[in-house]
N, C-alpha and C. Protein backbone atom coordinates (compact mmCIF):
# COMPACT_ATOMS: atom_id res chain seq x y z
N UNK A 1 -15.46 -47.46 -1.95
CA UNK A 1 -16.67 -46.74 -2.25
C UNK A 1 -17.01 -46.88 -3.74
N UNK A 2 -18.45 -47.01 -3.89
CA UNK A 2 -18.86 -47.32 -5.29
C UNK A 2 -18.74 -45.46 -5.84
N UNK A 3 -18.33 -45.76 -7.55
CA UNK A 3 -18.19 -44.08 -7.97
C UNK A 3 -18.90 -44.48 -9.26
N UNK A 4 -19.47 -42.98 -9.24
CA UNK A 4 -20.10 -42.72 -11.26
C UNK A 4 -19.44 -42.60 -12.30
N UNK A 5 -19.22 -43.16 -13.02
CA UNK A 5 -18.36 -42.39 -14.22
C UNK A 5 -19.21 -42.38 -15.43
N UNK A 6 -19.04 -41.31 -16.23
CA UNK A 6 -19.48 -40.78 -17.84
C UNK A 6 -18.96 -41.69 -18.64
N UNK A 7 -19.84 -42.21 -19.28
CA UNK A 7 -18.75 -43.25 -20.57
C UNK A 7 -19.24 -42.18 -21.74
N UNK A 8 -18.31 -42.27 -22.56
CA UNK A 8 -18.88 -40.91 -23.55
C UNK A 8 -18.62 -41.91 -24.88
N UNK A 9 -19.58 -41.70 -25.88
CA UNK A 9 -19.58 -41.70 -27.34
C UNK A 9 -19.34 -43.46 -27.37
N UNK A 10 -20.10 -43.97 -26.71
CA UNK A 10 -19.89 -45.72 -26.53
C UNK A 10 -20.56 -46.06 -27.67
N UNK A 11 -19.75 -46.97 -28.95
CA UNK A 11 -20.70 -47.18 -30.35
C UNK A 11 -21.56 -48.37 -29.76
N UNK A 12 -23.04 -48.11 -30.36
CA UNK A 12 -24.04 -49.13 -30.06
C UNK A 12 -24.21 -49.36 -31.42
N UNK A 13 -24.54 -50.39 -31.75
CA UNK A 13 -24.77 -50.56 -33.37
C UNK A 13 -24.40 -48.99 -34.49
N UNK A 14 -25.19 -48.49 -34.82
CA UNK A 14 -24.96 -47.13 -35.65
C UNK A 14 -25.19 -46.20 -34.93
N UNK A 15 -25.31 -46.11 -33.24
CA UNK A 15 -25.63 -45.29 -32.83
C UNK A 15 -24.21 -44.81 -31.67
N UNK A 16 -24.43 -43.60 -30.62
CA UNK A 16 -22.79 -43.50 -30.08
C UNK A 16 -23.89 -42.64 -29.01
N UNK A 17 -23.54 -43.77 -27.95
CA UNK A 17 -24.36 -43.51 -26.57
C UNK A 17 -23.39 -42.93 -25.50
N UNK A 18 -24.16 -42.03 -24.92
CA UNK A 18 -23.29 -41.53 -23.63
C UNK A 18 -24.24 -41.55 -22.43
N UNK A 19 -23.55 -42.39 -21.17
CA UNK A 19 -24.43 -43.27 -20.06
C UNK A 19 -23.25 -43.07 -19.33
N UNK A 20 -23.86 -43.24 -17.83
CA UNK A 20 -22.98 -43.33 -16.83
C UNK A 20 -22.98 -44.68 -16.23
N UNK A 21 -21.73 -45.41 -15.73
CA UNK A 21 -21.64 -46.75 -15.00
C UNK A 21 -21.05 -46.42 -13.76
N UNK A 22 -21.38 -47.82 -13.00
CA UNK A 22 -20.77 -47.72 -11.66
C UNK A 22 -19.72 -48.36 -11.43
N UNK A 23 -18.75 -47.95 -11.16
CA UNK A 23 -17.25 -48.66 -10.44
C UNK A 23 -17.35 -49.15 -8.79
N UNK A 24 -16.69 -50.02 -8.89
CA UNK A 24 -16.69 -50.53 -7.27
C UNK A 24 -15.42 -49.99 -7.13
N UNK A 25 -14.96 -50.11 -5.70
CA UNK A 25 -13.76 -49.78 -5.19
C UNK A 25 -12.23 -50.10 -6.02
N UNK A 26 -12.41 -51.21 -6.75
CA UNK A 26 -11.25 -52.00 -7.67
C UNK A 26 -11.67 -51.38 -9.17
N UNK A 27 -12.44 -50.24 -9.35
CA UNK A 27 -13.02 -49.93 -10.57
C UNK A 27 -13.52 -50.99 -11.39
N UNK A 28 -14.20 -51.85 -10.76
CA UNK A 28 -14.86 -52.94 -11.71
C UNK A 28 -16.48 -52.31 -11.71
N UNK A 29 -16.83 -52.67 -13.49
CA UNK A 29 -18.57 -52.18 -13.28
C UNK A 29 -19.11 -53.09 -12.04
N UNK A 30 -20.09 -52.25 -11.87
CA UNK A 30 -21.33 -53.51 -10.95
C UNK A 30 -22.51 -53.71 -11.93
N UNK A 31 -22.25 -54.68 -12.53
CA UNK A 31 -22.94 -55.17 -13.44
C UNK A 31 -24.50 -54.77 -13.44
N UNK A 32 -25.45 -55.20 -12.62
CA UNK A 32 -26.80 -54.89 -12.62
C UNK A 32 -27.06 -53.70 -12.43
N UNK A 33 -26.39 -52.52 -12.11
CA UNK A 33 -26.85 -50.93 -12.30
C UNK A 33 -26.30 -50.52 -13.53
N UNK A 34 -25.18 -50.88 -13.88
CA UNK A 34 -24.57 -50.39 -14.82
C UNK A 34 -25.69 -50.96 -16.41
N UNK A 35 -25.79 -51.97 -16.22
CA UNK A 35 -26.82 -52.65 -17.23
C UNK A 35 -28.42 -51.97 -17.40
N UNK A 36 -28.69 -51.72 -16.31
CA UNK A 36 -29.75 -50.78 -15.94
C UNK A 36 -29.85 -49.43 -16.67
N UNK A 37 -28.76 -48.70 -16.49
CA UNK A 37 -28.05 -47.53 -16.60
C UNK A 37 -28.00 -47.27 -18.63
N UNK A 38 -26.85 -48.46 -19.42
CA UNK A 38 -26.74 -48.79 -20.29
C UNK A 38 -28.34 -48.69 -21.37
N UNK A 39 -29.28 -49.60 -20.38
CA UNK A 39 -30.58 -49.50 -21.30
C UNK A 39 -31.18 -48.40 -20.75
N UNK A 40 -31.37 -47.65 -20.18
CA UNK A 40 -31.87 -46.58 -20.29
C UNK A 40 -31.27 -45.23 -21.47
N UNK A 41 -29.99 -45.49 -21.47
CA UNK A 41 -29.78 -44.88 -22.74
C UNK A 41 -29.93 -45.47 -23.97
N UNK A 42 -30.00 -46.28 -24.14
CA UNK A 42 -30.39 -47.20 -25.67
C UNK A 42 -31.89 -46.67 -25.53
N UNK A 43 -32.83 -47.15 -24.76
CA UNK A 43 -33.96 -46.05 -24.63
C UNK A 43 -34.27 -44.89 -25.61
N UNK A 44 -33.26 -44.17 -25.45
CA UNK A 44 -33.36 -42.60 -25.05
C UNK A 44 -33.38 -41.63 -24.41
N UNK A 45 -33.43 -42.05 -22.80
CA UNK A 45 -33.24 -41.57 -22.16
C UNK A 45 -31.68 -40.39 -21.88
N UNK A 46 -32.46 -39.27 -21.89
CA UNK A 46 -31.05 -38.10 -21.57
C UNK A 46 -30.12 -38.53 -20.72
N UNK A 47 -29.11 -38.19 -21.27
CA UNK A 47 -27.69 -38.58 -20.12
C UNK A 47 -27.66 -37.83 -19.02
N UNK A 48 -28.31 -36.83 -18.39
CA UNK A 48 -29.09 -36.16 -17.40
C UNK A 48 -29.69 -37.67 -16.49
N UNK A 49 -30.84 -37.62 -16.98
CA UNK A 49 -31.52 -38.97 -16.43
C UNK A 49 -30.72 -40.02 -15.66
N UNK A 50 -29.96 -40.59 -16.68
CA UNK A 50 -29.14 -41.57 -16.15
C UNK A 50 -28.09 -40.88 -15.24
N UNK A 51 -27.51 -40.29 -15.76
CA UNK A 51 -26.65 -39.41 -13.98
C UNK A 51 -27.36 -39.67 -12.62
N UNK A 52 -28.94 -39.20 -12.98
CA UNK A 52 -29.30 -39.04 -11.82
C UNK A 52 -29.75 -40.29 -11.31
N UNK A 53 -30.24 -41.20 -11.89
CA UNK A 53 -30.43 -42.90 -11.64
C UNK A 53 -28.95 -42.82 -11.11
N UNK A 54 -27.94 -42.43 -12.15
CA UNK A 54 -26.54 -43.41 -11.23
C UNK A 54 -25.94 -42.45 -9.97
N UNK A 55 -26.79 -41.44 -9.77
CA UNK A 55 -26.43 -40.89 -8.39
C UNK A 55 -27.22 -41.96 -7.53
N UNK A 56 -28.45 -42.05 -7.27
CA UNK A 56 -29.04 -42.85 -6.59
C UNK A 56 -28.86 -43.64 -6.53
N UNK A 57 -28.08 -44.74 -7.38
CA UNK A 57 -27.66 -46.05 -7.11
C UNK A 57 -26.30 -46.14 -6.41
N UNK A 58 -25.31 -45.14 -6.75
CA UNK A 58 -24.47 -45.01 -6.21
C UNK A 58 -24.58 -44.97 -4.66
N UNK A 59 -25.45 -43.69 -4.71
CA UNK A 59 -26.18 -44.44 -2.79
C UNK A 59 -26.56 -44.90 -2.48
N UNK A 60 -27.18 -46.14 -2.85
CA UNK A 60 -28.11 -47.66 -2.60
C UNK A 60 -26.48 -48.01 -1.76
N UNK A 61 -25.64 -48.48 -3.25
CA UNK A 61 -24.47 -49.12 -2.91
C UNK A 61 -23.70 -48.77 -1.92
N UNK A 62 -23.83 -48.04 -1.90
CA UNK A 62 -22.56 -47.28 -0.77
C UNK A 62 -23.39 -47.79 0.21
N UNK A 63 -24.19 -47.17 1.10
CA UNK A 63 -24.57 -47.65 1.89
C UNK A 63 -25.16 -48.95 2.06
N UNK A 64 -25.79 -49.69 1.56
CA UNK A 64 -25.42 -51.43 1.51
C UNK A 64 -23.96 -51.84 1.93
N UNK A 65 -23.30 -51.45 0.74
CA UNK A 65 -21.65 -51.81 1.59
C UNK A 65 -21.41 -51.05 2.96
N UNK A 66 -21.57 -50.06 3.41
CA UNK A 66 -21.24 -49.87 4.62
C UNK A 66 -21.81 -50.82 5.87
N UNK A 67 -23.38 -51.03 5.50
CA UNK A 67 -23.79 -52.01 5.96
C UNK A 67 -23.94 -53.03 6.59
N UNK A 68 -23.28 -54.02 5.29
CA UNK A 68 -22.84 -55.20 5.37
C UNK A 68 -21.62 -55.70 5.64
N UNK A 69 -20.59 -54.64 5.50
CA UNK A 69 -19.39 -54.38 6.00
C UNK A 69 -19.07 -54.23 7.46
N UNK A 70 -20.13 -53.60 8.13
CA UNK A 70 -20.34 -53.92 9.20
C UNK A 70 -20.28 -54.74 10.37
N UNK A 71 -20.86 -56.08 9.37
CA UNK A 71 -21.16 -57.25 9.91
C UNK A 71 -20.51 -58.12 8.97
N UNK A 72 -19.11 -57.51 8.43
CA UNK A 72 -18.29 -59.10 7.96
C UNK A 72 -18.20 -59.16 6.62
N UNK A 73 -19.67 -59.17 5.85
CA UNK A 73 -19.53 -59.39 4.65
C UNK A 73 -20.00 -57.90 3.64
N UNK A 74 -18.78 -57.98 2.69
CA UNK A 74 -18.73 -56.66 2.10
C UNK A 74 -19.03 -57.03 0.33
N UNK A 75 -20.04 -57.88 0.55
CA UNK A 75 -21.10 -57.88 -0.75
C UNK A 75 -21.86 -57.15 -1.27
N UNK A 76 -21.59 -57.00 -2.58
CA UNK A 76 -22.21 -55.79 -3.68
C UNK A 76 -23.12 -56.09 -4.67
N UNK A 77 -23.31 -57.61 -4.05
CA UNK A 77 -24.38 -58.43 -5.63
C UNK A 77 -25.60 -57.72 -5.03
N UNK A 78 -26.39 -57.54 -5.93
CA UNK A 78 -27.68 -56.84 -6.04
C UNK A 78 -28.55 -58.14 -5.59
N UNK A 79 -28.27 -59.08 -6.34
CA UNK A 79 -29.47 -60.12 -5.95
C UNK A 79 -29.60 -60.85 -4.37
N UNK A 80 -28.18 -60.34 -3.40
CA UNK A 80 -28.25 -60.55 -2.12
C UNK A 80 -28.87 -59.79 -1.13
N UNK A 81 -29.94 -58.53 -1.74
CA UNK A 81 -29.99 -57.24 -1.28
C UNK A 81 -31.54 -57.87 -0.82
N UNK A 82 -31.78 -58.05 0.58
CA UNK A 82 -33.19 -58.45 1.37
C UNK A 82 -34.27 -57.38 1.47
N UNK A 83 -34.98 -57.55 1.76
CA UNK A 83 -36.32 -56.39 1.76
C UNK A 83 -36.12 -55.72 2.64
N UNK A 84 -35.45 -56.10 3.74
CA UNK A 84 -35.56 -55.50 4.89
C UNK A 84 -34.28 -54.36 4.68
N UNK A 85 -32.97 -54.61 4.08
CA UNK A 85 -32.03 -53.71 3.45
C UNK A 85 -32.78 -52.81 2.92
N UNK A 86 -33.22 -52.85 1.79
CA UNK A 86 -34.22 -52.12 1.08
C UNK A 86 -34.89 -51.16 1.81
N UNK A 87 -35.77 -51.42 2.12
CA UNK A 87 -37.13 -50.98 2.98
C UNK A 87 -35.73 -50.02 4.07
N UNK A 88 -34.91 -50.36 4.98
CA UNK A 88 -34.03 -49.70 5.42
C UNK A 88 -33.61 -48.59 4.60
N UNK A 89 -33.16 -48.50 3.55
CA UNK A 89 -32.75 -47.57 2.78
C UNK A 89 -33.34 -46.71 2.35
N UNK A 90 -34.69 -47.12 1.65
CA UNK A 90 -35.54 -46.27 1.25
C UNK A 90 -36.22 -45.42 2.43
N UNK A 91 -36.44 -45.96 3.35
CA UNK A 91 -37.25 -45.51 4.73
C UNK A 91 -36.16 -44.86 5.99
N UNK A 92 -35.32 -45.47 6.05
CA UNK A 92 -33.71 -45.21 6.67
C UNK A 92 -33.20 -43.82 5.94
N UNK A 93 -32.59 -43.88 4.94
CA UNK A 93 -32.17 -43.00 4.44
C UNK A 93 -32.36 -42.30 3.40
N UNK A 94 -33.48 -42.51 2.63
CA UNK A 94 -33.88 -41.55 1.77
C UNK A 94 -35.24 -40.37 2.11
N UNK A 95 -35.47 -40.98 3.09
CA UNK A 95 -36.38 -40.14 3.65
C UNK A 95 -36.38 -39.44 4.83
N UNK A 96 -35.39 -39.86 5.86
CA UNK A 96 -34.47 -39.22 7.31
C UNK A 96 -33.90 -38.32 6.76
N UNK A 97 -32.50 -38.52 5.60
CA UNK A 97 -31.16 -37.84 5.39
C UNK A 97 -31.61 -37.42 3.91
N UNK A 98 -32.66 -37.57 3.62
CA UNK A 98 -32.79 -36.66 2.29
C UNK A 98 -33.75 -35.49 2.41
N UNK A 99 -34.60 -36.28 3.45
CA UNK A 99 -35.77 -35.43 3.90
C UNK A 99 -36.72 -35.83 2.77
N UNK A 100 -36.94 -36.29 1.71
CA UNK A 100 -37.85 -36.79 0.90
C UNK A 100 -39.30 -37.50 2.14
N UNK A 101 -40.37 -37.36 1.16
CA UNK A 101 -41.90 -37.76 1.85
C UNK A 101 -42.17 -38.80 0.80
N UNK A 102 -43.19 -39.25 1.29
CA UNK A 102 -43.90 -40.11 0.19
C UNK A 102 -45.24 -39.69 0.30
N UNK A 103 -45.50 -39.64 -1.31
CA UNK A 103 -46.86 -39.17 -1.40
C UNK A 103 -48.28 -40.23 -1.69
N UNK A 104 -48.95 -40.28 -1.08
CA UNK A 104 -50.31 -40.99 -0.98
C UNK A 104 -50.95 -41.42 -2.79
């Protein structure tokens, strides 16, 4: 299972950022959220914010891997992720099991 973790007081040039990354099951980042994640605090963005981006991504992932795990392959690259995954997720489960609407 993909997990969140707090990186605290990470030096960026003169500055000391605190962002959350994602671990895969072997605690390795997953590079394209975590990078995501990373510039949103260089941004400025509150470490609030990014929690809550890396809650949501955390459930992209998870469920993608359950997914695809499913059927054999237990791939976590972002750039293998089809529309139809997508569109599943967002429509599948963020809006069934979250109860979220979409507004016009």
């Amino acid at each position: 299972m993909v997990q969140e973790v707090l990186i605290k007081n990470y030096s960026y040039g003169s500055r000391h950022l605190n962002f959350y990354a994602l671990l895969d099951e072997n605690e390795l980042p997953l590079f394209a959220p975590t990078l995501f994640l990373f510039h949103t605090a260089i941004e400025g963005q509150d470490v609030k914010t990014t929690k809550a981006y890396a809650h949501d991504l955390k459930s992209f992932f998870n469920i993608l891997k359950e997914s695809s795990g499913a059927r054999g392959n237990g791939s976590l690259e972002f750039k293998d992720v089809t529309d139809v995954q997508m569109d599943g997720y967002l429509n599948g489960y963020l809006i069934e099991h979250r109860k979220l609407s979409i507004k016009p």
